[in-house]
Protein backbone atom coordinates (compact mmCIF):
# COMPACT_ATOMS: atom_id res chain seq x y z
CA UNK A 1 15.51 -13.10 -14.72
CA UNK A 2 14.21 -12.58 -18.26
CA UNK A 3 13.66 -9.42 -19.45
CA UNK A 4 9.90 -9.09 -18.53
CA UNK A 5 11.32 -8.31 -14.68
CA UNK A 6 12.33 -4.67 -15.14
CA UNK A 7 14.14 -3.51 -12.33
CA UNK A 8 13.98 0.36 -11.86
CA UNK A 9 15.30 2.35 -9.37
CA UNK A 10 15.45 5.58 -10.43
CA UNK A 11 11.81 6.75 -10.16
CA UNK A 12 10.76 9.12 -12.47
CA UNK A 13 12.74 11.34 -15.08
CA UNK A 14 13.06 14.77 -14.06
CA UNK A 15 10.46 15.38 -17.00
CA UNK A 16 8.18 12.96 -15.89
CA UNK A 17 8.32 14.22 -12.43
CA UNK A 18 7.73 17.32 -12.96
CA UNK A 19 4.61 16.77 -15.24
CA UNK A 20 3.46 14.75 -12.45
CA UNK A 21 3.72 17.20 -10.02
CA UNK A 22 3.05 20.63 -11.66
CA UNK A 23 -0.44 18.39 -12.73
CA UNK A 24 -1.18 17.63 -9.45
CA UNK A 25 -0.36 20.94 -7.89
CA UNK A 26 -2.91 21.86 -10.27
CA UNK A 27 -5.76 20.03 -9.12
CA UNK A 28 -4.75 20.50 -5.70
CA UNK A 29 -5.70 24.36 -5.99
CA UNK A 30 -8.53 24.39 -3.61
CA UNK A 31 -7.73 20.86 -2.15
CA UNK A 32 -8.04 18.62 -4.74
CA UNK A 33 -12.03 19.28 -5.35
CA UNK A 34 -12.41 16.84 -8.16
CA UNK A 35 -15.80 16.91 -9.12
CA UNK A 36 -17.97 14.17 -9.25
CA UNK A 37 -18.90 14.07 -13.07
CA UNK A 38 -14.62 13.92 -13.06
CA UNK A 39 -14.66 10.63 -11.69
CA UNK A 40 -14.04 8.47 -14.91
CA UNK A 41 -11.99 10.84 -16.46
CA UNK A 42 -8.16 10.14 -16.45
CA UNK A 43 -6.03 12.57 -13.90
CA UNK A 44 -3.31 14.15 -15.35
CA UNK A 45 -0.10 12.68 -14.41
CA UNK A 46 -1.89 9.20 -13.56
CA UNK A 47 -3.15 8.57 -16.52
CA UNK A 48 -2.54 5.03 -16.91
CA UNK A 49 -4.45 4.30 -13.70
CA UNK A 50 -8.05 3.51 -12.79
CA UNK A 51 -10.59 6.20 -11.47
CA UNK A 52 -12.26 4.19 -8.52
CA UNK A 53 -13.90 7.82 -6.88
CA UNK A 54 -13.27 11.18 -7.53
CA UNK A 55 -13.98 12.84 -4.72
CA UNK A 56 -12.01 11.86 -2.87
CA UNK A 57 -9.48 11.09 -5.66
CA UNK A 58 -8.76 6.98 -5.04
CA UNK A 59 -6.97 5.46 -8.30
CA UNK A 60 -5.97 1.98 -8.61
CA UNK A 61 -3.17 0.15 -10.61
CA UNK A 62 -3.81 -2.03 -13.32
CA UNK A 63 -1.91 -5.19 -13.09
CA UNK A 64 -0.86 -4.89 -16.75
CA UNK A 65 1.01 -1.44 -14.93
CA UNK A 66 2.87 -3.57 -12.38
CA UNK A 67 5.44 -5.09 -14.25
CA UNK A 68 8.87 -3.36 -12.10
CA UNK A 69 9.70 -3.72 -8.89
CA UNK A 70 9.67 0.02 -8.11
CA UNK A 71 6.50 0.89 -9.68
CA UNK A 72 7.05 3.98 -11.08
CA UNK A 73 5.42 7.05 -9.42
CA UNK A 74 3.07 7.93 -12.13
CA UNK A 75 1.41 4.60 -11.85
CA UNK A 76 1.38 4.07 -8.07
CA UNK A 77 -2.16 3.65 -6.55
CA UNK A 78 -3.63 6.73 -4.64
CA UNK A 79 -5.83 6.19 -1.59
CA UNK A 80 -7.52 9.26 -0.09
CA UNK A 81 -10.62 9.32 2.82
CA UNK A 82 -10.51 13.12 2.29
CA UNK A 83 -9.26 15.55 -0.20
CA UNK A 84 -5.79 16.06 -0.32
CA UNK A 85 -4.37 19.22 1.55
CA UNK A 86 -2.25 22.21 -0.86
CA UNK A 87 0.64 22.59 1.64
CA UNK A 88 3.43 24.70 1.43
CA UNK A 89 6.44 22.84 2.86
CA UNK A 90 8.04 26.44 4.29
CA UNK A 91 5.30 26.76 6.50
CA UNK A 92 4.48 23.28 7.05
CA UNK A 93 5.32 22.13 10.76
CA UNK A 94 5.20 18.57 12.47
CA UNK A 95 4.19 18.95 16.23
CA UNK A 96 5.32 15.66 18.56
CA UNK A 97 3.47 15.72 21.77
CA UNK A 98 1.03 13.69 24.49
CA UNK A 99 2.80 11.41 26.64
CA UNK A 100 6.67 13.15 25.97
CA UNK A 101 9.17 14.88 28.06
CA UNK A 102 9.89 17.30 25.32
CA UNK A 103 7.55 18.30 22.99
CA UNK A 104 8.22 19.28 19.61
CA UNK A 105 7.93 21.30 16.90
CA UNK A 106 10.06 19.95 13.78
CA UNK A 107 10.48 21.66 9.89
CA UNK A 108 11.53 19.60 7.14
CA UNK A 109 15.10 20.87 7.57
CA UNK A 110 15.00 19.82 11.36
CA UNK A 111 13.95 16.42 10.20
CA UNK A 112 16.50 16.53 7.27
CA UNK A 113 19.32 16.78 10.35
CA UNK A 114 18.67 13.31 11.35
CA UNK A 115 20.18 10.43 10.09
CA UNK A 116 18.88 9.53 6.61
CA UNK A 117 16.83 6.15 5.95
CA UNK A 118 16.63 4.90 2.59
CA UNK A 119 14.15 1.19 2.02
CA UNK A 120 11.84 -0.06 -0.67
CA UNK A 121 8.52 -0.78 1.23
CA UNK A 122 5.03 -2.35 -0.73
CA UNK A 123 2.25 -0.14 0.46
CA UNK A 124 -1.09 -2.06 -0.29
CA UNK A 125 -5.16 -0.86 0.85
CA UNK A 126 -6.46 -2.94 3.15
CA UNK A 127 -9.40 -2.91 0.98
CA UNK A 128 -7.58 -4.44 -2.00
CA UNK A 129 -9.79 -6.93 -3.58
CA UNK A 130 -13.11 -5.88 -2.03
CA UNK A 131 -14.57 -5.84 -5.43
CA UNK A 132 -14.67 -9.16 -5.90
CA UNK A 133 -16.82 -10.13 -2.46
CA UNK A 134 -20.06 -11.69 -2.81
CA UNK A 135 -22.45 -10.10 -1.71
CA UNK A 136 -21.27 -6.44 -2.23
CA UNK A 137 -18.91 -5.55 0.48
CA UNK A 138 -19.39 -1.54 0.99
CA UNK A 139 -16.28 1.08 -0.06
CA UNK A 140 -14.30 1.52 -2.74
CA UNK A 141 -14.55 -1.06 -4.93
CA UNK A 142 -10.96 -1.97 -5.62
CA UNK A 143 -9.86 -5.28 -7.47
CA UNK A 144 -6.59 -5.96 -7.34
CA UNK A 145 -4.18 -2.89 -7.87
CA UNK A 146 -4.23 -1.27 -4.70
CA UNK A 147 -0.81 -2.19 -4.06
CA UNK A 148 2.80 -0.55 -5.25
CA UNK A 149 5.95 -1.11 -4.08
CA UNK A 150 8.53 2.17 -3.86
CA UNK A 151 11.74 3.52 -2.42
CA UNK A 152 11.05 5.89 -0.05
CA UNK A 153 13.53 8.13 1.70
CA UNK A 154 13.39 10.00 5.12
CA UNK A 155 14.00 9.50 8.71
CA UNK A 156 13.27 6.75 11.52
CA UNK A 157 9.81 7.56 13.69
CA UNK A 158 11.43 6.15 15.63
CA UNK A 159 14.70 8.75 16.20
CA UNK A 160 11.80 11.49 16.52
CA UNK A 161 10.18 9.76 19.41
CA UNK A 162 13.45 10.04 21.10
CA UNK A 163 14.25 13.34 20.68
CA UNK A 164 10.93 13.82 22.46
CA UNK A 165 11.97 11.35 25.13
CA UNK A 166 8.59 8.85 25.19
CA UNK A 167 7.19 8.07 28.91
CA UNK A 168 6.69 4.60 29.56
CA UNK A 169 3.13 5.46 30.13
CA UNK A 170 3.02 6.18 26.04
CA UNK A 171 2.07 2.77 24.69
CA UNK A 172 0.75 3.92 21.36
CA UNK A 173 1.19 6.74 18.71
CA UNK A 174 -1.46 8.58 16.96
CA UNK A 175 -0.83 9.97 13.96
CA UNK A 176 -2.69 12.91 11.83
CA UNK A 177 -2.51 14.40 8.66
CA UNK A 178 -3.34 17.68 6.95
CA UNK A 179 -6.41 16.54 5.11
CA UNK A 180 -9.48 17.83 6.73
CA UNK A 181 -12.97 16.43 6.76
CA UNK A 182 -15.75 17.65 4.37
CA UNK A 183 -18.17 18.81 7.14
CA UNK A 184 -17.67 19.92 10.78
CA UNK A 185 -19.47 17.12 11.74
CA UNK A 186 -17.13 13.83 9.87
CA UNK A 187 -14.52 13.44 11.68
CA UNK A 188 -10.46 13.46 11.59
CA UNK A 189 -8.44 10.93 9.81
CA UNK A 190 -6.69 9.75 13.09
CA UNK A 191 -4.83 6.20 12.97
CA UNK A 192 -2.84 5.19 15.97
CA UNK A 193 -0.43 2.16 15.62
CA UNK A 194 1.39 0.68 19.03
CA UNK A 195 4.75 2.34 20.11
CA UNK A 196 6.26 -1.11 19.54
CA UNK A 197 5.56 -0.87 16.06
CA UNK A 198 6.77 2.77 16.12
CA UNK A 199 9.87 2.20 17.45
CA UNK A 200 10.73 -0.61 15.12
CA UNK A 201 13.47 0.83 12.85
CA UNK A 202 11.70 0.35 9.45
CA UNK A 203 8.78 2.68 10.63
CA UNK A 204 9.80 6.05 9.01
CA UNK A 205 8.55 9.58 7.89
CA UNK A 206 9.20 9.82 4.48
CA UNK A 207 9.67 12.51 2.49
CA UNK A 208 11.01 11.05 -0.79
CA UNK A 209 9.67 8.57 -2.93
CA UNK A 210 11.84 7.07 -5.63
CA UNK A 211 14.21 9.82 -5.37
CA UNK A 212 12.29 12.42 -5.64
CA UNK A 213 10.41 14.90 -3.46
CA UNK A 214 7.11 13.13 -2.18
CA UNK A 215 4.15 14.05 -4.65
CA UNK A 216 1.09 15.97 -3.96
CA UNK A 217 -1.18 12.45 -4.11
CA UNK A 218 1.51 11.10 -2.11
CA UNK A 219 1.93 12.87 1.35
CA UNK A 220 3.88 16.18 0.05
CA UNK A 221 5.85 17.33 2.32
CA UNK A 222 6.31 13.97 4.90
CA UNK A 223 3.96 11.06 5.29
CA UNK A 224 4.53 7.85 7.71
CA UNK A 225 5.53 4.98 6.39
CA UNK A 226 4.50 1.52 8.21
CA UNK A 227 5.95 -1.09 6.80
CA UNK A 228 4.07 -4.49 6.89
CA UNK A 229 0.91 -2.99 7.90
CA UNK A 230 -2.13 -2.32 5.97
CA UNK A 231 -1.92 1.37 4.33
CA UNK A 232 -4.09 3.58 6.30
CA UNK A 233 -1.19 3.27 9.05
CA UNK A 234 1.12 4.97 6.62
CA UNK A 235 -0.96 8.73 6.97
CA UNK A 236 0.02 10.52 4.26
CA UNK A 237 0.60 14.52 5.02
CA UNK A 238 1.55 14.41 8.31
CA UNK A 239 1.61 17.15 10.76
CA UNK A 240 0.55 15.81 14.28
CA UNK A 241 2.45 12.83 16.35
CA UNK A 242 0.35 12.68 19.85
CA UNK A 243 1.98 9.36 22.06
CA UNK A 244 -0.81 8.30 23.76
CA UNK A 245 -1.81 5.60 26.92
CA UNK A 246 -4.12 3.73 24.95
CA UNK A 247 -5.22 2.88 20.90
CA UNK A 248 -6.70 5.99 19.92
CA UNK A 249 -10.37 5.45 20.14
CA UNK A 250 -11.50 7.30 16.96
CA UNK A 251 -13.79 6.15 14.03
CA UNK A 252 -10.83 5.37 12.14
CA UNK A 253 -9.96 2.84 14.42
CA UNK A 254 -13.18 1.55 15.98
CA UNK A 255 -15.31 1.71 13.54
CA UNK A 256 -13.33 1.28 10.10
CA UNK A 257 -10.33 -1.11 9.07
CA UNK A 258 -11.46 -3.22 11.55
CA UNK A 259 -12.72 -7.61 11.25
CA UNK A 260 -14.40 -9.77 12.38
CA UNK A 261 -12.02 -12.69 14.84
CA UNK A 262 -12.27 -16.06 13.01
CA UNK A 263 -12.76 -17.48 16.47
CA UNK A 264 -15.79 -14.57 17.04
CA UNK A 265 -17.43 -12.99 14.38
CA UNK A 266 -19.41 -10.86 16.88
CA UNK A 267 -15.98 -9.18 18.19
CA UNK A 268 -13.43 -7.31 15.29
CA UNK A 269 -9.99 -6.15 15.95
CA UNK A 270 -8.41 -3.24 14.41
CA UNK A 271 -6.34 -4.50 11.55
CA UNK A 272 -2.77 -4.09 11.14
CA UNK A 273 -0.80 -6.30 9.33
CA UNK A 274 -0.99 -7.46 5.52
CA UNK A 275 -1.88 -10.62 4.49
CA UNK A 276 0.22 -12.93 2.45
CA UNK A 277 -0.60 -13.21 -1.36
CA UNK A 278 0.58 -13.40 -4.50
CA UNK A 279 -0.79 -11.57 -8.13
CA UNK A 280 -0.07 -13.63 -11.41
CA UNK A 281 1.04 -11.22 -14.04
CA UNK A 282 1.93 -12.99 -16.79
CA UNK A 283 0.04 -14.64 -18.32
CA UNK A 284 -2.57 -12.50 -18.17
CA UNK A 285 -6.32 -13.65 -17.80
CA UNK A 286 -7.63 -14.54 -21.19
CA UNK A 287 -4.41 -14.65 -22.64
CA UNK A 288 -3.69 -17.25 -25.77
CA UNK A 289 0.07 -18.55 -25.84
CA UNK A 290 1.57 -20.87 -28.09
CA UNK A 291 2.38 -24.84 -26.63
CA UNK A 292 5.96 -24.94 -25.32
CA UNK A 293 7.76 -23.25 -22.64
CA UNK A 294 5.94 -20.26 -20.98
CA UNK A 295 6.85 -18.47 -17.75
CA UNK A 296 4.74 -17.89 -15.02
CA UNK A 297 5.46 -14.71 -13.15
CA UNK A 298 4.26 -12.53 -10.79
CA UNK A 299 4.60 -10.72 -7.23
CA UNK A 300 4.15 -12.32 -3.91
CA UNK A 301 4.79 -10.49 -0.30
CA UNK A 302 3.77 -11.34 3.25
CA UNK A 303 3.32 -8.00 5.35
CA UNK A 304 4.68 -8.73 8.90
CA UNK A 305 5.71 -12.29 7.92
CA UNK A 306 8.18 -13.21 5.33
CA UNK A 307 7.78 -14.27 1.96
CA UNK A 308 8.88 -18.49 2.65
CA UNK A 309 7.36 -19.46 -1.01
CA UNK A 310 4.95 -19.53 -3.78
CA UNK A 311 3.29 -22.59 -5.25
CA UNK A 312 1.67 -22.94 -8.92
CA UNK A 313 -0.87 -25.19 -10.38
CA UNK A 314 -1.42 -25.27 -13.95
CA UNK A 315 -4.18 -27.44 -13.93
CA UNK A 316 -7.25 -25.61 -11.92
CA UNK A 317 -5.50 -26.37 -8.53
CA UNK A 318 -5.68 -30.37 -8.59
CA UNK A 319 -1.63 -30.52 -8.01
CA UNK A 320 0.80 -27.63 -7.08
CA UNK A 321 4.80 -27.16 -7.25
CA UNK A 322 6.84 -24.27 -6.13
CA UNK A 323 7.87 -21.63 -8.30
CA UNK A 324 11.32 -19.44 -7.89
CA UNK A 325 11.94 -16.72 -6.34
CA UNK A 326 14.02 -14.02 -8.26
CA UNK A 327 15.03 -10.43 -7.83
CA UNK A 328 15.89 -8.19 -5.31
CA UNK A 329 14.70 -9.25 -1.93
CA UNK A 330 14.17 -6.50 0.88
CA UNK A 331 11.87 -7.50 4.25
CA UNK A 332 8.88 -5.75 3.74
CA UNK A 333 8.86 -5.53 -0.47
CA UNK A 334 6.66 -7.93 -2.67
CA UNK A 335 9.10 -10.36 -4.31
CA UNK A 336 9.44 -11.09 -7.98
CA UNK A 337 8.35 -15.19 -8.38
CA UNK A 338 8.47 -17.36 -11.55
CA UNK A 339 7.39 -20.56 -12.58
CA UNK A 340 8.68 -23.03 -16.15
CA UNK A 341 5.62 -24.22 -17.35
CA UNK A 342 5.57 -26.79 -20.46
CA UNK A 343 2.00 -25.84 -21.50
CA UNK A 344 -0.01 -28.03 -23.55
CA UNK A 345 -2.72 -27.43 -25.89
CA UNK A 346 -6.05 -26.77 -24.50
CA UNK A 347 -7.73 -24.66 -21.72
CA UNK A 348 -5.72 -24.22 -18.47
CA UNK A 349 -6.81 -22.65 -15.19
CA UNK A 350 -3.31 -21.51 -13.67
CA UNK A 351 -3.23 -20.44 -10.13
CA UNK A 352 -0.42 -19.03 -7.55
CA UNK A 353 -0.37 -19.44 -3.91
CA UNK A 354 2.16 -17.54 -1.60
CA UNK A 355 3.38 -18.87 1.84
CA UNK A 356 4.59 -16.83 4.90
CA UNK A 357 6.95 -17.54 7.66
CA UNK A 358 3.97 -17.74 10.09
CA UNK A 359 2.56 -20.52 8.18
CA UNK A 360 -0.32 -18.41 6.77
CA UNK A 361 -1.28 -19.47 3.19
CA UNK A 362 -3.90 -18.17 0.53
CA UNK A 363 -7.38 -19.84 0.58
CA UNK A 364 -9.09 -21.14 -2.38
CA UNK A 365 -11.59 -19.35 -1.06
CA UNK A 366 -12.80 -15.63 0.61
CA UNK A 367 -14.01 -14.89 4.12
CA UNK A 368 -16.44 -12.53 3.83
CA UNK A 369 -17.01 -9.40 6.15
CA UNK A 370 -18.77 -6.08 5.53
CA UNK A 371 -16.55 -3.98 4.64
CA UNK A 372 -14.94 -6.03 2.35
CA UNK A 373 -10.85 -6.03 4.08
CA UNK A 374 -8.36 -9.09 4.32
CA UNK A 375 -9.13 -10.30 0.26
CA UNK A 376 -6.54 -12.93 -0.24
CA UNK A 377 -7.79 -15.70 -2.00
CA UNK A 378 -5.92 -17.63 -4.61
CA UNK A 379 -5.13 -16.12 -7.74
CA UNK A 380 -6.10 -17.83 -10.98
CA UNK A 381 -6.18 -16.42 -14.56
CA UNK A 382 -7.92 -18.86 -17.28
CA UNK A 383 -5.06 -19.17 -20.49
CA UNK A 384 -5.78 -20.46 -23.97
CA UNK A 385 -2.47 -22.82 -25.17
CA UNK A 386 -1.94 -23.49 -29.06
């Protein structure tokens, strides 16, 4: 790898960290009330990243940001449906209960006891890319930085459920976080995921992220981590586990994050895992570059699949060939993919395709749906050689 790949794996510096943090603790004074008239103004700490609402605070990546394959904490997207919670981790409690022969009530040092997981996970919206649907897709209008890709550190979900001793009646696992709804009458951020998925050892609650303590914007004190799936599994600030008989029929889960079957577009189904796809980094859209050799690079992953390739075209699409893959390769990260291309002078269209082990591929083009989830489509970026 050249030296545009920068592998990290620290996180932040202690410095950097605690910026971050003390900055967020201050704006979550009240539960992170960011006014409206806030909303274009950068957030201390995340500077560097993109105000998409500010109440609740959602910030998204710019590509140009995305260059490691730990992205740093400071520029990792935020997604919020609610304000974020101020919790103090002393008092803060996770309750296991529902369909369990031992209910629980767990600290942060009881959870500390068991053993210790360590993996580097890509957390992506499912809404990344609604922005660019045509028509107008409602939501947050995200383009194409609602991804990041961290270490995070904690303990299995799926050692918990244990302890707790599931009954076989308990087929799925609701999970609920501290943030509370604006009004009496919204209601809670509830996503359930099946206890399949729950009990797969990569499933975690985490309570580090790249070495360090989780962040404020992140889940501070323990969030869920759900590998593979899109992110509103992964509920951030976690406090309730309820095993349950059936998917948890909430809002969250039959109303939102939900499509439209491509054999039925009259009946959705509640999404879960990532699709494949692939973001072209360098060059970057508009870009000039001399004639010569130029690399191609970017990140590709494949949420409950695995990564099996990525394809370039250099000429608008008309012929493809497979690019490398490179770096560190973990089953549910993005993975680092590059490309020699002898550019010649002129006006090039260069796109990148990524394959998974299910066969699934990007399209050339987007299936559209109302709320605007499931954006894959090819990636191209328009580059001016000589």
């Amino acid at each position: 790898m050249g030296p545009y790949w920068k592998f990290q794996v620290g996180g932040l510096s202690r410095r950097a960290f605690l910026v971050q943090t003390g900055a967020a603790a201050a704006l979550l004074k009240g539960g992170l009330r960011v006014p409206l008239a806030f909303a274009q103004e950068p957030v201390p700490g995340k500077e560097r990243l993109i105000v998409r609402s500010g109440r609740p605070l959602n910030l998204e990546t710019p590509l140009r940001e995305l260059t490691s394959w730990l992205t740093p904490t400071d520029r990792f997207f935020v997604r919020n449906n609610y304000d974020a919670p101020a919790l103090d981790a002393t008092q803060w409690t996770l309750q296991v209960e529902g369909e369990v022969d031992r209910p629980l009530t767990l600290r942060l040092d009881d959870l500390k006891k068991l053993e210790p997981v360590t993996q580097v996970v890509t957390l992506e919206c499912a809404g990344n890319g609604r922005g660019f649907h045509t028509p107008k897709a409602s939501g947050i209008q995200w383009e194409r930085g609602a991804v990041g890709t961290a270490g995070w550190g904690g303990v299995r979900l799926a050692d918990i459920l244990r302890m707790a001793g599931v009954r076989p009646a308990g087929r799925h696992v609701a999970l609920d976080g501290a943030d509370k709804p604006p009004s009496p009458a919204a209601p809670d951020f509830i996503r359930s995921v099946p206890i399949w998925k729950a009990l797969e050892p990569h499933t975690m609650v985490a309570f580090e992220m790249n070495g360090q303590p989780l962040p404020p914007l992140h889940g501070f004190p323990a969030r869920v981590v759900v590998p593979g799936w899109i992110g509103s599994a992964s509920v951030k600030w976690i406090t309730h586990i309820r095993v349950i008989r059936d998917e948890f029929d909430g809002p969250f889960m039959k109303r939102s994050y939900r499509a439209p079957r491509a054999e039925d577009e009259k009946e959705t189904y509640s999404l879960q895992s990532l699709e494949v796809k692939s973001v072209i980094l360098q060059p970057a859209d508009g870009q000039q570059v001399p004639a010569g050799s130029v690399t191609v690079a970017g990140w590709a992953w494949a949420g409950e699949g695995e990564l099996a390739g990525v394809d370039v075209s250099t000429d608008g699409g008309q012929s493809w060939k497979p690019a490398g893959l490179v770096g560190e390769q973990h089953r549910y990260a993005w993975r680092g993919w590059e490309y020699a291309w002898e550019a010649k002078a002129g006006q090039h269209t260069v796109m990148a395709r990524a394959t998974d082990s299910y066969g699934r591929i990007q399209p050339p083009q987007p299936k559209w749906n109302p709320l605007g989830y499931r954006w894959n489509v090819i990636h191209a970026v328009r580059v001016t050689v000589g």
